[in-house]
C-alpha atoms as a PDB file:
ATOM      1  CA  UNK A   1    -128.902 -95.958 110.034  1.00  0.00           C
ATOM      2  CA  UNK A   2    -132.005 -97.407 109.280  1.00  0.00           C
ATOM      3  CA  UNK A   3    -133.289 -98.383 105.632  1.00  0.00           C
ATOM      4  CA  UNK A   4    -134.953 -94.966 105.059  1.00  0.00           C
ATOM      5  CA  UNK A   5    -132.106 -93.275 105.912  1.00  0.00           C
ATOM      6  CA  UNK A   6    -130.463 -92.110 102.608  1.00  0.00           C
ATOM      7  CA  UNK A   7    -126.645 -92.174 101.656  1.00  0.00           C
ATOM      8  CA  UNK A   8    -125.613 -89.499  99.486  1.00  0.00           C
ATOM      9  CA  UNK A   9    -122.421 -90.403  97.604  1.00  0.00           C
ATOM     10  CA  UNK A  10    -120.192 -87.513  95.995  1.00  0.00           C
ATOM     11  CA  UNK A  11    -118.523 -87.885  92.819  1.00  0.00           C
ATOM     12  CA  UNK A  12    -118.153 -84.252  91.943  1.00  0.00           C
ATOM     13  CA  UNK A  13    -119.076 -82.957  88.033  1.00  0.00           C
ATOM     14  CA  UNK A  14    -120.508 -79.979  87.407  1.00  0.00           C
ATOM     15  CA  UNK A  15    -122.729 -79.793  90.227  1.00  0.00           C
ATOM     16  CA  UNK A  16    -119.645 -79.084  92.562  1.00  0.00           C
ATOM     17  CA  UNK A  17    -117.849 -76.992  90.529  1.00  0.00           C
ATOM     18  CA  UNK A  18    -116.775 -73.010  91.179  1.00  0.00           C
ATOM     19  CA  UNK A  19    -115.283 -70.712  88.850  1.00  0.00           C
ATOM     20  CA  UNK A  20    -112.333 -69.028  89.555  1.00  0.00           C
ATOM     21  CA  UNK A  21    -111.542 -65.786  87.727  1.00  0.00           C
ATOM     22  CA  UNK A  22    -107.685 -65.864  87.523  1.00  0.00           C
ATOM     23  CA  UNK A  23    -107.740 -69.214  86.314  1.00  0.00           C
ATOM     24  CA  UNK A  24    -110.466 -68.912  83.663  1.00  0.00           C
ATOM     25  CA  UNK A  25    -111.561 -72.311  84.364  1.00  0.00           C
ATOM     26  CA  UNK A  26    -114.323 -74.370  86.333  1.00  0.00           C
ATOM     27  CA  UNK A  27    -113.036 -76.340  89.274  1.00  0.00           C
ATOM     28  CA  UNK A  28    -114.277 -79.538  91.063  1.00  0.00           C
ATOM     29  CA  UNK A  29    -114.233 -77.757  94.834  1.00  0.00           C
ATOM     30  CA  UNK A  30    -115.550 -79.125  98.098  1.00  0.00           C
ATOM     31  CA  UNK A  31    -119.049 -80.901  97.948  1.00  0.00           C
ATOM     32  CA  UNK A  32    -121.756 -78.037  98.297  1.00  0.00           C
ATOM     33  CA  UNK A  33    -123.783 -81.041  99.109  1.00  0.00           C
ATOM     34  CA  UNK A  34    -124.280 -80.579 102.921  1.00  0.00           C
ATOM     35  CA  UNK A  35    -124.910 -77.369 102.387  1.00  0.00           C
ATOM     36  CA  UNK A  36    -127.556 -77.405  99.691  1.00  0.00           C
ATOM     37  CA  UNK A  37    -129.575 -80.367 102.187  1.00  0.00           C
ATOM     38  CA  UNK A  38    -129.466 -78.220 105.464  1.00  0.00           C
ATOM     39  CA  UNK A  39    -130.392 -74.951 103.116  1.00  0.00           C
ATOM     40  CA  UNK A  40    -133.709 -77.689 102.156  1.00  0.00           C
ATOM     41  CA  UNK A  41    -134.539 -78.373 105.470  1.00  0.00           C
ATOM     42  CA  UNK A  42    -134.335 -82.018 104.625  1.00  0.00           C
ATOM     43  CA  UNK A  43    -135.621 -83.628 107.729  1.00  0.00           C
ATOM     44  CA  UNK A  44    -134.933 -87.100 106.757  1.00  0.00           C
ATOM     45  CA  UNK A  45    -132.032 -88.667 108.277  1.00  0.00           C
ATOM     46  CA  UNK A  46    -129.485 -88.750 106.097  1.00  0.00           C
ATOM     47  CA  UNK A  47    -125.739 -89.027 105.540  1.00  0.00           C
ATOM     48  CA  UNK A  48    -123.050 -87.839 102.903  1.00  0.00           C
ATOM     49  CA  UNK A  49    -120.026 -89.350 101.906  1.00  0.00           C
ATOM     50  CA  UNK A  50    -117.684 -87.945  99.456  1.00  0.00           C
ATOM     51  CA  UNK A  51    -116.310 -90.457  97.541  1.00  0.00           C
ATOM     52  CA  UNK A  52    -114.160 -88.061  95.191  1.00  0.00           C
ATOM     53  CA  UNK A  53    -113.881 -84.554  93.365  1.00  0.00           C
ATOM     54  CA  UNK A  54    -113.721 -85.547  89.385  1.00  0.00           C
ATOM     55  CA  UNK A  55    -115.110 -84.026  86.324  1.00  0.00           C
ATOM     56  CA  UNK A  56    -117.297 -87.521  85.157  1.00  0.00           C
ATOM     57  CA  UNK A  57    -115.367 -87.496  81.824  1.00  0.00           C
ATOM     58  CA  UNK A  58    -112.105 -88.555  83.978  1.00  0.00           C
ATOM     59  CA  UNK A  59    -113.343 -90.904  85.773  1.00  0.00           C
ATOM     60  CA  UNK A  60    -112.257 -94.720  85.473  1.00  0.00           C
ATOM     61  CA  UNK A  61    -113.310 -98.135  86.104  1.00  0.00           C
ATOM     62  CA  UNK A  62    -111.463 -98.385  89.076  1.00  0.00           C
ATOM     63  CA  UNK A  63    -113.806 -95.009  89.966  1.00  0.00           C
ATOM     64  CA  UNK A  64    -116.699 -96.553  89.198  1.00  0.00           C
ATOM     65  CA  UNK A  65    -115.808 -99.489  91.056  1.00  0.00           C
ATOM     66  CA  UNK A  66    -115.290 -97.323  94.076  1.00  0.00           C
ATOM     67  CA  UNK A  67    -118.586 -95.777  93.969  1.00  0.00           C
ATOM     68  CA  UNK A  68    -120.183 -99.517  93.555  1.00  0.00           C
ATOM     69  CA  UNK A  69    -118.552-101.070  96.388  1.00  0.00           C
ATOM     70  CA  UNK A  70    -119.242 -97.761  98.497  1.00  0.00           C
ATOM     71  CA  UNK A  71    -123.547 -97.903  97.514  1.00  0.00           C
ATOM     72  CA  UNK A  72    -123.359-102.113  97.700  1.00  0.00           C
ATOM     73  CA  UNK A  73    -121.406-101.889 101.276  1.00  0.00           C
ATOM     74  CA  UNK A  74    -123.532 -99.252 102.907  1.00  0.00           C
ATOM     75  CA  UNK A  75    -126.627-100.065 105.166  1.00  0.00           C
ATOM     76  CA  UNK A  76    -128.874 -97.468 103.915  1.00  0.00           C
ATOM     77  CA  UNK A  77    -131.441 -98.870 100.823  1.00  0.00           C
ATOM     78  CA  UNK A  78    -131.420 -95.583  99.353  1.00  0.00           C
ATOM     79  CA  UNK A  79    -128.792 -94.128  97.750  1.00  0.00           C
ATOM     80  CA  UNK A  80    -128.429 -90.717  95.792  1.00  0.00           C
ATOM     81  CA  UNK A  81    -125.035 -90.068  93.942  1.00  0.00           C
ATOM     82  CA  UNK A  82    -124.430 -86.953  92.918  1.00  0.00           C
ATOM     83  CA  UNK A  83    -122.562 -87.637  89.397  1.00  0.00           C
ATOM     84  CA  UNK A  84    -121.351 -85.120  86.156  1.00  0.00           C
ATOM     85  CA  UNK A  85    -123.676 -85.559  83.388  1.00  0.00           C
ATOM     86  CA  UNK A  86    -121.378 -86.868  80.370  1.00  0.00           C
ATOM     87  CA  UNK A  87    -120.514 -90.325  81.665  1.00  0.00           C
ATOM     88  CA  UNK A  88    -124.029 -90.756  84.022  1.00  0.00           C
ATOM     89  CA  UNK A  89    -125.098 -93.769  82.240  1.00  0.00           C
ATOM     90  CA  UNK A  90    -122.081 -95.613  81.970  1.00  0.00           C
ATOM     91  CA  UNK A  91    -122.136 -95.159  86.180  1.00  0.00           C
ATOM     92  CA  UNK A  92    -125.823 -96.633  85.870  1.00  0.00           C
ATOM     93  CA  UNK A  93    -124.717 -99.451  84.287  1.00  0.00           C
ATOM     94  CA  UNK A  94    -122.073-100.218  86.307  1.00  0.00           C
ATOM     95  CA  UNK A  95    -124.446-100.023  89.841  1.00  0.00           C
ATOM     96  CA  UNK A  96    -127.005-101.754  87.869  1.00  0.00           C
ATOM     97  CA  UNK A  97    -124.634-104.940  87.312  1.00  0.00           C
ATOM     98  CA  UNK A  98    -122.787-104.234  90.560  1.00  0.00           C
ATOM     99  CA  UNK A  99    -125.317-103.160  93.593  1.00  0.00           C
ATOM    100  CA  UNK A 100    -128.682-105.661  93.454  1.00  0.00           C
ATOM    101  CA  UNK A 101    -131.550-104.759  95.971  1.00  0.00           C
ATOM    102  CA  UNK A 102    -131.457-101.346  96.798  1.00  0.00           C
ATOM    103  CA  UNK A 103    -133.014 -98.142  95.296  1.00  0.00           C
ATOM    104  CA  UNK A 104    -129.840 -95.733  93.928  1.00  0.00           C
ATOM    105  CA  UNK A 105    -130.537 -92.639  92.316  1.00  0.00           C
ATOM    106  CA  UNK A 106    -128.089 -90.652  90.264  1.00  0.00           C
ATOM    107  CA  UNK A 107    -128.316 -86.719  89.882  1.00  0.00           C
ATOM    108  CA  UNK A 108    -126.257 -84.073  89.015  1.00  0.00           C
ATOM    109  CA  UNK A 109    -126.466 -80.483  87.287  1.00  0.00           C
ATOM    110  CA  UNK A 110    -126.116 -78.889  83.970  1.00  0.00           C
ATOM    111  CA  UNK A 111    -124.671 -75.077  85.776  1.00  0.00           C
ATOM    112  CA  UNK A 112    -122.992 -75.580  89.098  1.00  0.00           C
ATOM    113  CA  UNK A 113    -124.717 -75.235  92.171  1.00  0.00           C
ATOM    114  CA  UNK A 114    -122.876 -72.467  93.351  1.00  0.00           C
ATOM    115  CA  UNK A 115    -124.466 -70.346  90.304  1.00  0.00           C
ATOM    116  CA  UNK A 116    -127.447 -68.473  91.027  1.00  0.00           C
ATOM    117  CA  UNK A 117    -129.612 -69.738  88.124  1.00  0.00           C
ATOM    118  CA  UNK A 118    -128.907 -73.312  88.806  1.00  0.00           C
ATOM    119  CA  UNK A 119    -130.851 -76.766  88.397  1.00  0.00           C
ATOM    120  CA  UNK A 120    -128.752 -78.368  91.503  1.00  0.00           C
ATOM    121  CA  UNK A 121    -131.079 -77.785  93.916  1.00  0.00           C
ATOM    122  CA  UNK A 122    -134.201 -78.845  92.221  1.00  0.00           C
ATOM    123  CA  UNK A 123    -132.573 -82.112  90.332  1.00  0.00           C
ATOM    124  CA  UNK A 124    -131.142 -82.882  94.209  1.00  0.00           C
ATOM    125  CA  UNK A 125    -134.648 -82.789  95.668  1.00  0.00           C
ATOM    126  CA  UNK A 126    -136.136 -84.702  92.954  1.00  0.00           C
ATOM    127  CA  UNK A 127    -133.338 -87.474  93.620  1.00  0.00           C
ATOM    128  CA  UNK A 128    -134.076 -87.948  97.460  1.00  0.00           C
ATOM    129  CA  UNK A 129    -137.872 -88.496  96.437  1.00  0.00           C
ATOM    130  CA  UNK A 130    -136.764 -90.631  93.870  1.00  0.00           C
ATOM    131  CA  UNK A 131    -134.755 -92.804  96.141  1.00  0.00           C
ATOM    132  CA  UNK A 132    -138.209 -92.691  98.797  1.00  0.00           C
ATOM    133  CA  UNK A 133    -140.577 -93.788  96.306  1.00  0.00           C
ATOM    134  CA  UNK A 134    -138.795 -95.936  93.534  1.00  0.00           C
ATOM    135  CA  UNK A 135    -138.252 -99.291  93.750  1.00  0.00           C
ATOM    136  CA  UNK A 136    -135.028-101.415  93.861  1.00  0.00           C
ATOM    137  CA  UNK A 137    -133.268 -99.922  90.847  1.00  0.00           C
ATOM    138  CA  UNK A 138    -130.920 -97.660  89.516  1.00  0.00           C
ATOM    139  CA  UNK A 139    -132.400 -94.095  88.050  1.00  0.00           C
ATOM    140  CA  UNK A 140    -131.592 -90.975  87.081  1.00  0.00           C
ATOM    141  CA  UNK A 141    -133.434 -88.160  88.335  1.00  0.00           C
ATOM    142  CA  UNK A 142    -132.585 -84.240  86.003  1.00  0.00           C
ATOM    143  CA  UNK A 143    -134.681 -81.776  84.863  1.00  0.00           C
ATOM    144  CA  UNK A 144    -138.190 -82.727  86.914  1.00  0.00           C
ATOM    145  CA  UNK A 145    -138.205 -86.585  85.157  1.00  0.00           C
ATOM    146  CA  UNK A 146    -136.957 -90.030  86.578  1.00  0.00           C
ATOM    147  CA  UNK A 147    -135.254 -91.981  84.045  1.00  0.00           C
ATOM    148  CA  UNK A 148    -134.888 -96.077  84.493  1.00  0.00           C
ATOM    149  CA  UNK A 149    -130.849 -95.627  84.685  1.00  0.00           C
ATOM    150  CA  UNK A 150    -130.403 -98.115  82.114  1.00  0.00           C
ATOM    151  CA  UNK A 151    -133.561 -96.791  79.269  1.00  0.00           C
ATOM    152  CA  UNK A 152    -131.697 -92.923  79.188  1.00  0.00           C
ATOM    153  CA  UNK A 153    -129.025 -90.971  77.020  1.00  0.00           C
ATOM    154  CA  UNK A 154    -127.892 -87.313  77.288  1.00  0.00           C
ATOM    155  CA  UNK A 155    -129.071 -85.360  74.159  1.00  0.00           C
ATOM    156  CA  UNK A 156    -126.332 -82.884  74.801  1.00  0.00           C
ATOM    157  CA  UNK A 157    -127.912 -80.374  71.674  1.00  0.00           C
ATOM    158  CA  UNK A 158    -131.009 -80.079  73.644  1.00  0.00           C
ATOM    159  CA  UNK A 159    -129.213 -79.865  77.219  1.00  0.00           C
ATOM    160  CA  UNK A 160    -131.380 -82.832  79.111  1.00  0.00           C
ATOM    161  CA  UNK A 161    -131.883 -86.610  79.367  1.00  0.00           C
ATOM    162  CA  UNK A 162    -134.495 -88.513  77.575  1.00  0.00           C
ATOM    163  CA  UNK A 163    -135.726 -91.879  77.520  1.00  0.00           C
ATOM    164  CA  UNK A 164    -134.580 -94.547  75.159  1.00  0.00           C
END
């Protein structure tokens, strides 16, 4: 892969969640990833990993640790991970500390993508031109903005990120 090739890590959250009627509950299903670049068009090379299927509130150091290692150890510069909302920034920190020199880009999605009124496909493009056009960095790209990764905070009452 060469540096403009981008690495899309999976995480899971709400952006890869279903609903299933008999259980009355969202679950973290199969990355709809692939399937949401190839519906794009995207013709930048890219490549998708997923890492693991967890709502962000469960996941752990050892989690985040995984997804640093995985973004640091890659040979692509450009990295989108595709995250659940609640715990975003703590993830942002931990790249930030963990994974100098390249440009990572976290994004996820406040419906799943699966619904028809969604924001996944619109908060996934705006990550891959994140990750083409910022710098070395971590960031969060939601709701049309690009957040520095480490200047953000989910105002949960108003249902976006804003800058800090």
């Amino acid at each position: 892969m060469t540096s403009q090739a981008i690495l899309v890590l999976t995480t899971g959250g709400t952006i890869d969640k279903a609903y299933f009627d008999a259980l009355s509950e969202y679950q973290i299903v199969e990355s709809g990833i692939p399937a949401l670049l190839s519906e794009a068009r995207v013709a930048l090379p890219f490549r998708v990993i997923e890492l693991m299927r967890k709502d962000s509130l469960e996941l752990t150091g050892a989690d985040r640790a995984l997804i640093a290692s995985a973004a640091r150890e890659a040979p692509e510069c450009r990295i989108v991970v595709t995250h659940g909302t609640d715990t975003m920034t703590d993830t942002a920190r931990v790249l930030a500390a963990e994974v100098p020199g390249k440009t990572v880009v976290l994004t996820g999605a406040l419906t799943p993508a699966r619904f028809a009124e969604t924001d996944a496909p619109f908060n996934l493009g705006m990550a891959f031109a994140a990750a083409q056009t910022c710098p070395a960095g971590v960031w969060i790209a939601m709701s049309g903005e690009v957040f520095d990764g480490l200047k953000v905070r989910k105002d949960r009452a108003a249902g976006k990120f804003v800058a800090i």
